[in-house]
N, C-alpha and C. Protein backbone atom coordinates (compact mmCIF):
# COMPACT_ATOMS: atom_id res chain seq x y z
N UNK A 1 122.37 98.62 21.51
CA UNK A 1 122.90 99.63 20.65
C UNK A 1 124.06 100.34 21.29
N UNK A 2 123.66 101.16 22.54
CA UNK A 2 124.68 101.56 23.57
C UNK A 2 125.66 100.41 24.13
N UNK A 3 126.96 100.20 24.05
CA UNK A 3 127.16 99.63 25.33
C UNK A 3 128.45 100.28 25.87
N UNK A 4 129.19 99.99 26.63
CA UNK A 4 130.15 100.54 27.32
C UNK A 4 131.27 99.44 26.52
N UNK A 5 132.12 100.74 26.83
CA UNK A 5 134.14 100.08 26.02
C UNK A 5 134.21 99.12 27.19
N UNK A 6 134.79 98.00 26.63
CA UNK A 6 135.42 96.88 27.87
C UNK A 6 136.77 97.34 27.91
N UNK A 7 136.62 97.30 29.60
CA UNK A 7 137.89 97.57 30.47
C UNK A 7 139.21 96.35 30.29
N UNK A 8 140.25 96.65 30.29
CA UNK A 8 141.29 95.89 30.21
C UNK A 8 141.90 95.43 31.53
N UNK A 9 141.70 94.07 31.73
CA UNK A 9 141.85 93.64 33.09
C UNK A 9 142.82 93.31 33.65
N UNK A 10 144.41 93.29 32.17
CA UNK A 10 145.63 93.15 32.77
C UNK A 10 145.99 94.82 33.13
N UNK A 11 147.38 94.18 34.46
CA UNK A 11 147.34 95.44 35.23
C UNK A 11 148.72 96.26 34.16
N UNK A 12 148.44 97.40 34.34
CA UNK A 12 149.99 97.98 33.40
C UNK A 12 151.28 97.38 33.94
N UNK A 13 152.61 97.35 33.15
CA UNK A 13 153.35 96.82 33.22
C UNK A 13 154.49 98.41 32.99
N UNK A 14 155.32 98.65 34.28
CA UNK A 14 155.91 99.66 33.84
C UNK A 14 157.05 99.66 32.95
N UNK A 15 157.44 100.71 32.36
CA UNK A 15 158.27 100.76 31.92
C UNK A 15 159.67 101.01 31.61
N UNK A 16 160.41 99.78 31.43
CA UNK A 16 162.07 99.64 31.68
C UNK A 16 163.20 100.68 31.06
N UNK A 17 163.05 102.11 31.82
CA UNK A 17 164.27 102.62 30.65
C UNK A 17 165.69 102.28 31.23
N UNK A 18 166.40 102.46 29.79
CA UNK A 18 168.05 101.91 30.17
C UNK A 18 168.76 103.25 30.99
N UNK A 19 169.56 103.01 32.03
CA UNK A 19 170.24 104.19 33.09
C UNK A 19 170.87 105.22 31.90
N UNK A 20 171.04 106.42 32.02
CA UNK A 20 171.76 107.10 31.76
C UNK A 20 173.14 106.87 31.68
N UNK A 21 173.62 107.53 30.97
CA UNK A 21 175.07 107.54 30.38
C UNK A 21 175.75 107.87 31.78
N UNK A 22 177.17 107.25 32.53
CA UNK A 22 177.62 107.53 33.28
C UNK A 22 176.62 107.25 34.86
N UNK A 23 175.84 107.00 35.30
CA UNK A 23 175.19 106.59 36.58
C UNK A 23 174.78 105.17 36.30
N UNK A 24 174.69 104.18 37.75
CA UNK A 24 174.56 103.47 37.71
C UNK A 24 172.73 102.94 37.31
N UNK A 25 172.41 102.06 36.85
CA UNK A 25 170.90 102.06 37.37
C UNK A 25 170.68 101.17 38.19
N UNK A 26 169.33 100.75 38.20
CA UNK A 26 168.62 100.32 39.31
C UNK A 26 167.54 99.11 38.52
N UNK A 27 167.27 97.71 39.47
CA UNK A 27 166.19 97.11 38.12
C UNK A 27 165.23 96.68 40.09
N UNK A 28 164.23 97.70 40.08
CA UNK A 28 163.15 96.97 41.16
C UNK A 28 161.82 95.40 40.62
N UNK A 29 162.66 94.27 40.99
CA UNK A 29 161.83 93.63 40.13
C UNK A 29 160.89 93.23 41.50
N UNK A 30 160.14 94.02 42.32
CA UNK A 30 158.82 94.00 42.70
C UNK A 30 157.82 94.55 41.92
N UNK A 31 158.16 95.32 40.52
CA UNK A 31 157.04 96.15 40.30
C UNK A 31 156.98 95.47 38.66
N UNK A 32 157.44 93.75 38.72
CA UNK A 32 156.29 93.41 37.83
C UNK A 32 156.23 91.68 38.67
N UNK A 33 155.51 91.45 37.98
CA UNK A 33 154.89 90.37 38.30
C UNK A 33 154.99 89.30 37.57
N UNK A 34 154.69 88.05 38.21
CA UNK A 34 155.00 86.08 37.82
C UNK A 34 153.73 85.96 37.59
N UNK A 35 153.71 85.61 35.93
CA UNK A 35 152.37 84.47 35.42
C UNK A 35 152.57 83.44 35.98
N UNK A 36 153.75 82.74 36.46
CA UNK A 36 153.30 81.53 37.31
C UNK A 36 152.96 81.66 38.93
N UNK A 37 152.25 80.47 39.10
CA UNK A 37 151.45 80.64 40.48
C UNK A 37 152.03 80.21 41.09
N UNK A 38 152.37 80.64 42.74
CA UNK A 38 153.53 80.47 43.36
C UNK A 38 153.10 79.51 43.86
N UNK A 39 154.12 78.52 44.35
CA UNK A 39 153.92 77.07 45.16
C UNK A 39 153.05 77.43 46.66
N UNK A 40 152.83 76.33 46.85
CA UNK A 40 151.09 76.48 48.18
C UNK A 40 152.38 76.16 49.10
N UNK A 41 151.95 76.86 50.14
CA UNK A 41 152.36 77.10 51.64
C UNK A 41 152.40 75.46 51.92
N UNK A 42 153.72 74.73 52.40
CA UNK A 42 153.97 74.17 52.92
C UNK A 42 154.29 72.85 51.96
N UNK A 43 154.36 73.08 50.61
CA UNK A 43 154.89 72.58 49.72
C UNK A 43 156.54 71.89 50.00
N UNK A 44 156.83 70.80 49.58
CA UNK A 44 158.38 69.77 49.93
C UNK A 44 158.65 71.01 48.39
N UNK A 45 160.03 71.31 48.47
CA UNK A 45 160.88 72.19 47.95
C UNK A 45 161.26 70.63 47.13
N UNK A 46 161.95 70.54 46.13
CA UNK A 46 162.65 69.92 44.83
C UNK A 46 164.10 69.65 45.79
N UNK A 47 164.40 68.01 45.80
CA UNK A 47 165.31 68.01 46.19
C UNK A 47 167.22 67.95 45.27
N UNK A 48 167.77 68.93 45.37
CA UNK A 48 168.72 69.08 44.62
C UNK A 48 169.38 67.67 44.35
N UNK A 49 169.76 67.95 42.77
CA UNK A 49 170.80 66.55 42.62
C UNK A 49 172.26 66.79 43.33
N UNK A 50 172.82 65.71 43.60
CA UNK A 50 173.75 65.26 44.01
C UNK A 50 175.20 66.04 43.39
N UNK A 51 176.16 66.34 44.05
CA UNK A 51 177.27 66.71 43.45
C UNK A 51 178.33 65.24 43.30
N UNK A 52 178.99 65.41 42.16
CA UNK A 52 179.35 64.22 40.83
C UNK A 52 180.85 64.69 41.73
N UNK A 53 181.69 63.81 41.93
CA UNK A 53 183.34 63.83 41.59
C UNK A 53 183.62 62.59 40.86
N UNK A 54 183.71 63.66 39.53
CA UNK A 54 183.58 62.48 38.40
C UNK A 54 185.08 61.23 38.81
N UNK A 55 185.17 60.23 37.85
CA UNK A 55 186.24 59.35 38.32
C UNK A 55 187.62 59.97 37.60
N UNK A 56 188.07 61.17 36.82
CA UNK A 56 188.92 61.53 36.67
C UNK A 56 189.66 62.15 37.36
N UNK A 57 188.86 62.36 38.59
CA UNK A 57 188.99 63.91 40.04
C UNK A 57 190.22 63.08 40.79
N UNK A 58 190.61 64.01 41.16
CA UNK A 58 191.85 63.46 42.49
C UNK A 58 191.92 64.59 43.40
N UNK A 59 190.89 64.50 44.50
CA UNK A 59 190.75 65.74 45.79
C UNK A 59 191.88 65.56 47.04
N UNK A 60 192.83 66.38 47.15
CA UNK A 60 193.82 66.33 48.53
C UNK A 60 193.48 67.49 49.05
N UNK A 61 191.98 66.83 50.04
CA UNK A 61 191.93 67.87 51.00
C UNK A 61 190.60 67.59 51.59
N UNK A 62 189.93 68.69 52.74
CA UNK A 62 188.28 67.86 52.78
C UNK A 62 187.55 68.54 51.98
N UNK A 63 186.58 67.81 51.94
CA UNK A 63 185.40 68.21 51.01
C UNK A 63 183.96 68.17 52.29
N UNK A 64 183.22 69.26 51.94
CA UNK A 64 182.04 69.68 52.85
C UNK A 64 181.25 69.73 52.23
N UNK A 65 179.55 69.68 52.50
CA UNK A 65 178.33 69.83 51.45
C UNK A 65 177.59 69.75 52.61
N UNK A 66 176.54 70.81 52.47
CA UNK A 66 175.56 70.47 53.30
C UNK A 66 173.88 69.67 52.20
N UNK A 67 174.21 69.24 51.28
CA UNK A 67 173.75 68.51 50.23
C UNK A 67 174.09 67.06 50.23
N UNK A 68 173.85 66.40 48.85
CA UNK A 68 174.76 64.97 48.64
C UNK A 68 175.83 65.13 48.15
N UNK A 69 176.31 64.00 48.36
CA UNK A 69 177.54 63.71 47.67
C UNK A 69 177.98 62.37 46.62
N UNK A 70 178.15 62.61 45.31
CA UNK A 70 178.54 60.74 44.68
C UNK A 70 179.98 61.11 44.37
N UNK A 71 180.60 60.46 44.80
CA UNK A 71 182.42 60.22 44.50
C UNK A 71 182.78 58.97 43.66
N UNK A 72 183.17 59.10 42.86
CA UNK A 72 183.68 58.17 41.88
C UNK A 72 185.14 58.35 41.57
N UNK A 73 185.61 59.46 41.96
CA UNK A 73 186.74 59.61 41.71
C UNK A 73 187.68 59.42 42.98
N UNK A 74 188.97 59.80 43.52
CA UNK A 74 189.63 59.54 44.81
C UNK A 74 189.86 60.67 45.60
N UNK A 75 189.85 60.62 47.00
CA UNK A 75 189.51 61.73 47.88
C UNK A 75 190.35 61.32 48.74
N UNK A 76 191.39 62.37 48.96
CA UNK A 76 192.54 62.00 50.50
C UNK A 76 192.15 63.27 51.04
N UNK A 77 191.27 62.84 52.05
CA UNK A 77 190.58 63.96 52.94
C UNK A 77 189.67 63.42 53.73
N UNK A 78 189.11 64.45 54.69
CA UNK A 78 187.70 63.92 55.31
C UNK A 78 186.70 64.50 54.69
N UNK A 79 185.53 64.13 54.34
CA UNK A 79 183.95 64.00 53.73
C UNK A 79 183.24 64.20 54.74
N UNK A 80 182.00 65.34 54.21
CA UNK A 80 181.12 65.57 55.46
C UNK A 80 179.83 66.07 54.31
N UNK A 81 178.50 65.01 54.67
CA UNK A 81 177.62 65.56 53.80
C UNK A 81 176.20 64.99 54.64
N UNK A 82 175.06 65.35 53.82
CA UNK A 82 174.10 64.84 54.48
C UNK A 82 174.04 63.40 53.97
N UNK A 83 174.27 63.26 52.35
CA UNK A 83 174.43 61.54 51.70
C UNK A 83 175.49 61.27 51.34
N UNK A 84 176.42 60.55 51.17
CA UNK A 84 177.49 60.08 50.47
C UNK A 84 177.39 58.55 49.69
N UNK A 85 177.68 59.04 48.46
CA UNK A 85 177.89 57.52 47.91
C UNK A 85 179.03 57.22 47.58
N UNK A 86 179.59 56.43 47.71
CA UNK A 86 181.30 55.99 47.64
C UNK A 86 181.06 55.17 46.11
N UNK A 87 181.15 55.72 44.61
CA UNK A 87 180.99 54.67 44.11
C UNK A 87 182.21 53.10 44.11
N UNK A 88 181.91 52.55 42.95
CA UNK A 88 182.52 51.33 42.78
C UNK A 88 184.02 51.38 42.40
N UNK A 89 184.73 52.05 41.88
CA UNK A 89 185.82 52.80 41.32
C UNK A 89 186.08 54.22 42.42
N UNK A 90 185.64 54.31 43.04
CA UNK A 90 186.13 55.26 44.11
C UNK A 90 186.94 55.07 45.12
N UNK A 91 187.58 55.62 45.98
CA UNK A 91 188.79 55.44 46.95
C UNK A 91 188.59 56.67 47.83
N UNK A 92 188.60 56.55 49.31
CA UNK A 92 188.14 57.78 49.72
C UNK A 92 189.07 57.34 51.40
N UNK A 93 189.81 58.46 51.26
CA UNK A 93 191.23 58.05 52.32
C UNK A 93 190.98 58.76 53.73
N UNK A 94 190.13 59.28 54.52
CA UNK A 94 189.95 60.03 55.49
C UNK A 94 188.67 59.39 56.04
N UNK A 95 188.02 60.37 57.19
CA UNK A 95 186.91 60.39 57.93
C UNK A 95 185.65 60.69 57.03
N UNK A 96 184.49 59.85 57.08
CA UNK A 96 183.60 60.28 56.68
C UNK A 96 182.04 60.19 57.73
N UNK A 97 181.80 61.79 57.63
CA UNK A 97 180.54 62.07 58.43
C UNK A 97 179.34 62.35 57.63
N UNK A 98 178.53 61.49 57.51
CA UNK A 98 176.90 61.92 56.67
C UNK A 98 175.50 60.84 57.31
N UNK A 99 174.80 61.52 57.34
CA UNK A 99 173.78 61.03 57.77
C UNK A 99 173.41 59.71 57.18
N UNK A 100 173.71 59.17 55.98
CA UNK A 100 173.06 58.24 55.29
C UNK A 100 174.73 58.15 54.38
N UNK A 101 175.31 57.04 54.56
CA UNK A 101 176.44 56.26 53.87
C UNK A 101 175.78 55.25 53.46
N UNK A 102 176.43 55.39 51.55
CA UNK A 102 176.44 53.79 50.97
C UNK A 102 177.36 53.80 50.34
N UNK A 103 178.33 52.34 50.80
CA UNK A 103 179.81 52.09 49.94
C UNK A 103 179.22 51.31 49.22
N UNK A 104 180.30 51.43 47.71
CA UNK A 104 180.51 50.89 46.51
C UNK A 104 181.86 50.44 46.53
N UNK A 105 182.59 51.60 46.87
CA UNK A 105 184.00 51.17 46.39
C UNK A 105 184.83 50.78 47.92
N UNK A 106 186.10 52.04 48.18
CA UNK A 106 186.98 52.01 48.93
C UNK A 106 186.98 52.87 49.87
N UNK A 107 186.77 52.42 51.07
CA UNK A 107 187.17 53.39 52.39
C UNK A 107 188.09 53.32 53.06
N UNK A 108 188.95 54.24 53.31
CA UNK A 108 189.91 54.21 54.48
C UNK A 108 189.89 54.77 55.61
N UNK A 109 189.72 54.53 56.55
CA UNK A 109 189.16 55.66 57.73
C UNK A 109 187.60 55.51 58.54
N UNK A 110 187.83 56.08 59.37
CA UNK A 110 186.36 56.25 60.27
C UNK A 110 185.02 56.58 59.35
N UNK A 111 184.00 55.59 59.46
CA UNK A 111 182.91 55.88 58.53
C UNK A 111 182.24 56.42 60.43
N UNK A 112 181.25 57.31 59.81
CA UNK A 112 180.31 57.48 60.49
C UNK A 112 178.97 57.83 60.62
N UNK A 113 177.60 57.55 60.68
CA UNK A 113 176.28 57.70 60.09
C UNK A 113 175.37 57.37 60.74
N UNK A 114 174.04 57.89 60.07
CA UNK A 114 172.61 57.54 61.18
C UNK A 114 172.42 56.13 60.67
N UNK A 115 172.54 56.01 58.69
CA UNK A 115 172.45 55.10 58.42
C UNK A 115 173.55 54.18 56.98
N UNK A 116 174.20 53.61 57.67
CA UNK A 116 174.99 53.22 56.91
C UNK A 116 174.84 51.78 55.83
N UNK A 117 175.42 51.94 55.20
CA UNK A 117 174.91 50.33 54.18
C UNK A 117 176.59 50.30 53.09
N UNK A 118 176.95 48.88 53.22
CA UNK A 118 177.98 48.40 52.69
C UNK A 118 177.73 47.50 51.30
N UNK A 119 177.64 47.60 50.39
CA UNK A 119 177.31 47.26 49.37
C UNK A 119 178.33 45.72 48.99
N UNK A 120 178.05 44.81 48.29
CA UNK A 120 178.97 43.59 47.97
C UNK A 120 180.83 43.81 46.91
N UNK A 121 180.20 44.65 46.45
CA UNK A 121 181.75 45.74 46.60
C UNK A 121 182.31 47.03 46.99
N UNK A 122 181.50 46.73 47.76
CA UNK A 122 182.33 47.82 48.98
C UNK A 122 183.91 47.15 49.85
N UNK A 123 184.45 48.11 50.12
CA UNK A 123 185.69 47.53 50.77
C UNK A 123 186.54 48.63 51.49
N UNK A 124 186.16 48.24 52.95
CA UNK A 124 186.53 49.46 54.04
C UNK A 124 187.42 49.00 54.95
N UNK A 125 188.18 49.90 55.22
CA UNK A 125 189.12 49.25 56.09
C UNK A 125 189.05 50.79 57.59
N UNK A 126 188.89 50.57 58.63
CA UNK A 126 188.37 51.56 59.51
C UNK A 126 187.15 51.05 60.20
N UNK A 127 186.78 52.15 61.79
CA UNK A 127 185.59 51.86 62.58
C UNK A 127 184.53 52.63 61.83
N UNK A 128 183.20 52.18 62.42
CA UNK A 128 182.14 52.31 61.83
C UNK A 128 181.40 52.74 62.91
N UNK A 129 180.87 53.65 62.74
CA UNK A 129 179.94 54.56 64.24
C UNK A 129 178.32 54.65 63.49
N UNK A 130 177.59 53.87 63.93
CA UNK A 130 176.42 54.13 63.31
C UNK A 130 174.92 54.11 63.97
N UNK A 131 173.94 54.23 63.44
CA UNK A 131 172.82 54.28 64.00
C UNK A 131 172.09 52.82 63.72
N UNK A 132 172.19 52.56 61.89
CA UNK A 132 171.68 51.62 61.56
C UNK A 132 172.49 51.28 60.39
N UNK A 133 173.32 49.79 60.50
CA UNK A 133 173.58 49.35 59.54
C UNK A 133 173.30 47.76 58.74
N UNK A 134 173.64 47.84 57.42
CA UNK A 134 173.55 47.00 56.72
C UNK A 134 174.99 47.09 55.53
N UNK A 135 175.23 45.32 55.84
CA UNK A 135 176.65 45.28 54.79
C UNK A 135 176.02 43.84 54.26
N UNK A 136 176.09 43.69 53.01
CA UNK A 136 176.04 42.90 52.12
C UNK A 136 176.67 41.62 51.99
N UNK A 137 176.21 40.38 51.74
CA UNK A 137 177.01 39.56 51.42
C UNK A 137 178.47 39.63 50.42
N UNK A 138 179.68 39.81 50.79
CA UNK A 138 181.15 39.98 49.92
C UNK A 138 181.64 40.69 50.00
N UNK A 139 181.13 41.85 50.85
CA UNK A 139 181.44 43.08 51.54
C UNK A 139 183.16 42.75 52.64
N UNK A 140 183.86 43.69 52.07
CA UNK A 140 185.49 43.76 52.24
C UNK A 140 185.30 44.34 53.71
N UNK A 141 185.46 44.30 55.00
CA UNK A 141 185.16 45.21 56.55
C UNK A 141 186.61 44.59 57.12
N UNK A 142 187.37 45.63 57.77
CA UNK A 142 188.09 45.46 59.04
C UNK A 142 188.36 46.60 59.70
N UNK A 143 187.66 46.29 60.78
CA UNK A 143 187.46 47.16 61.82
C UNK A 143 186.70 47.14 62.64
N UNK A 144 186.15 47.78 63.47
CA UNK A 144 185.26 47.70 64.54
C UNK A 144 183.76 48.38 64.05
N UNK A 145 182.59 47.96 64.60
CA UNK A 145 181.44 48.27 64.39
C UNK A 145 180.63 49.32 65.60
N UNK A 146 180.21 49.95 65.79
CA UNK A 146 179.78 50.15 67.03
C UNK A 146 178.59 51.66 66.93
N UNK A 147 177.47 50.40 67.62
CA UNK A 147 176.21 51.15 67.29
C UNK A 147 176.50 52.49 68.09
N UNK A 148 175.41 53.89 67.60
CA UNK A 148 175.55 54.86 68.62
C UNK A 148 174.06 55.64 68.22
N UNK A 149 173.15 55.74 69.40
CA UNK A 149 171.91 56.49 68.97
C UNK A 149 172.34 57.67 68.44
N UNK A 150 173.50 58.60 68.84
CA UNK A 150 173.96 59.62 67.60
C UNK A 150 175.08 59.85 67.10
N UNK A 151 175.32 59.25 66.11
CA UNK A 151 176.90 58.97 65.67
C UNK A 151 177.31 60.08 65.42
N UNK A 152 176.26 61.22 64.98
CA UNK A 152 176.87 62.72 64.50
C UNK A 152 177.27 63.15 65.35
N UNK A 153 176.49 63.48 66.52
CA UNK A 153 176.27 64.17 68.30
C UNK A 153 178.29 64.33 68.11
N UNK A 154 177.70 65.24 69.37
CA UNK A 154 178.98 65.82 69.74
C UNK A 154 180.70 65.23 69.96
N UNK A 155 180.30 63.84 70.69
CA UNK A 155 181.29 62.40 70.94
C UNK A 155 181.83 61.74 69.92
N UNK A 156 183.05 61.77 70.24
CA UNK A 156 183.16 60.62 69.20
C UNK A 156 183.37 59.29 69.66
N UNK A 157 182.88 58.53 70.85
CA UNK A 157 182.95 57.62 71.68
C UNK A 157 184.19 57.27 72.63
N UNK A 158 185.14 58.40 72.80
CA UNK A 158 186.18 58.13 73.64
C UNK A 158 186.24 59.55 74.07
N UNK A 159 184.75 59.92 74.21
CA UNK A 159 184.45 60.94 75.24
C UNK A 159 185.20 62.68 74.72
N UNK A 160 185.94 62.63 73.54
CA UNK A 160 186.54 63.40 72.76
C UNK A 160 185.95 64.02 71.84
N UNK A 161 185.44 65.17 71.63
CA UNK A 161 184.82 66.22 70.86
C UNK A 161 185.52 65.56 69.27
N UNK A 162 184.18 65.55 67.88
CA UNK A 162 184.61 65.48 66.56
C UNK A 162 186.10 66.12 66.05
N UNK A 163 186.59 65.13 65.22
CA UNK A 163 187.33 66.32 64.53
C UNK A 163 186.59 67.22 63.74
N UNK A 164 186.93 68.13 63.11
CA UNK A 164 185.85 68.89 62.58
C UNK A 164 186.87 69.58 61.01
N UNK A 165 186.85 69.04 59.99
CA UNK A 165 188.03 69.42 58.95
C UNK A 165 187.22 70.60 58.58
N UNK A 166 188.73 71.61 57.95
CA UNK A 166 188.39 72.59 57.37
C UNK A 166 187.35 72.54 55.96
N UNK A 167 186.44 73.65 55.25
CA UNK A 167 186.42 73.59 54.17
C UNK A 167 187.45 73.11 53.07
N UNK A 168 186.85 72.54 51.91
CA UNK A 168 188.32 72.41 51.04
C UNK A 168 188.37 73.17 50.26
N UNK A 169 187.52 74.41 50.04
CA UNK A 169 187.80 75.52 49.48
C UNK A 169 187.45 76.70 50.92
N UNK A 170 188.60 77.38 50.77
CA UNK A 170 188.31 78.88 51.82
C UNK A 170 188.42 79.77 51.15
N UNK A 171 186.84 80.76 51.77
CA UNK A 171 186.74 82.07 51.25
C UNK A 171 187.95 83.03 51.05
N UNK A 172 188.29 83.52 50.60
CA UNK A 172 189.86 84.79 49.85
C UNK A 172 189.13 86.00 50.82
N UNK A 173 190.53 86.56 51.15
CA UNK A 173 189.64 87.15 52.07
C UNK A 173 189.83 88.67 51.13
């Protein structure tokens, strides 16, 4: 007959007023809270897609990423990423430094990588500094090959510190 009012078990949610006329406001978003449940401690993070230079692009200058990279379009510069893919229709006129290289198209210049791979239309003309490679049967190469347990490391095998290209965009100051 008696029973007690049931308690409401969501917690209050405060409330957002808009700043006053003339002062700035303020939005503290610690003081509400995510219906979704946060990822478990030690969870692999989502690995970002790749940045596109579509095949209409024409880059004169370097390009940096500490991400991937797919080039389809032409690049007179040096390349520095963790992946690079050179596509099939691509042309890429400078130094390239990434942990993991795969040609499609055109290289000109020093490739360099932990792991490199030359695809059957690929077509490079430049040395190759690598950890581990593979080139394909029809694969276009002239140049020199030459293994290195760290092709990134400091050397660039004639005992000479990397070049190291600028960003190809710099911060305005």
């Amino acid at each position: 007959m008696f029973s007690k009012p049931k308690q409401d078990d969501t917690p209050p949610q405060p409330a957002v007023t808009p700043p006053s006329q003339g002062t700035s406001g303020t939005f503290d978003a610690s003081k509400f809270t995510s219906s979704a449940a946060p990822a478990p401690v030690g969870a692999p993070k989502a690995k970002p897609a790749p940045s596109v230079l579509s095949s209409d692009l024409i880059i004169l200058g370097n390009v940096r990423s500490s991400g991937d990279i797919q080039v389809e379009g032409n690049v007179e510069g040096d390349i520095r990423a963790a992946m690079l893919i050179v596509g099939e229709s691509a042309t890429v006129k400078g130094e390239v430094i990434a942990e993991e290289v795969v040609v499609h198209g055109r290289v000109v210049g020093r490739l360099r990588g932990l792991k490199v791979r030359l695809s059957q239309s690929a077509r490079c003309e430049g040395d190759i500094v690598h950890k581990t490679i593979a080139i394909e049967s029809g694969a276009h190469f002239e140049g020199s090959v030459q293994r290195q347990d760290d092709p990134l490391g400091g050397k660039n095998g004639k005992g000479e510190p990397h070049r190291q290209g600028a960003p190809a965009i710099a911060a305005a100051e």
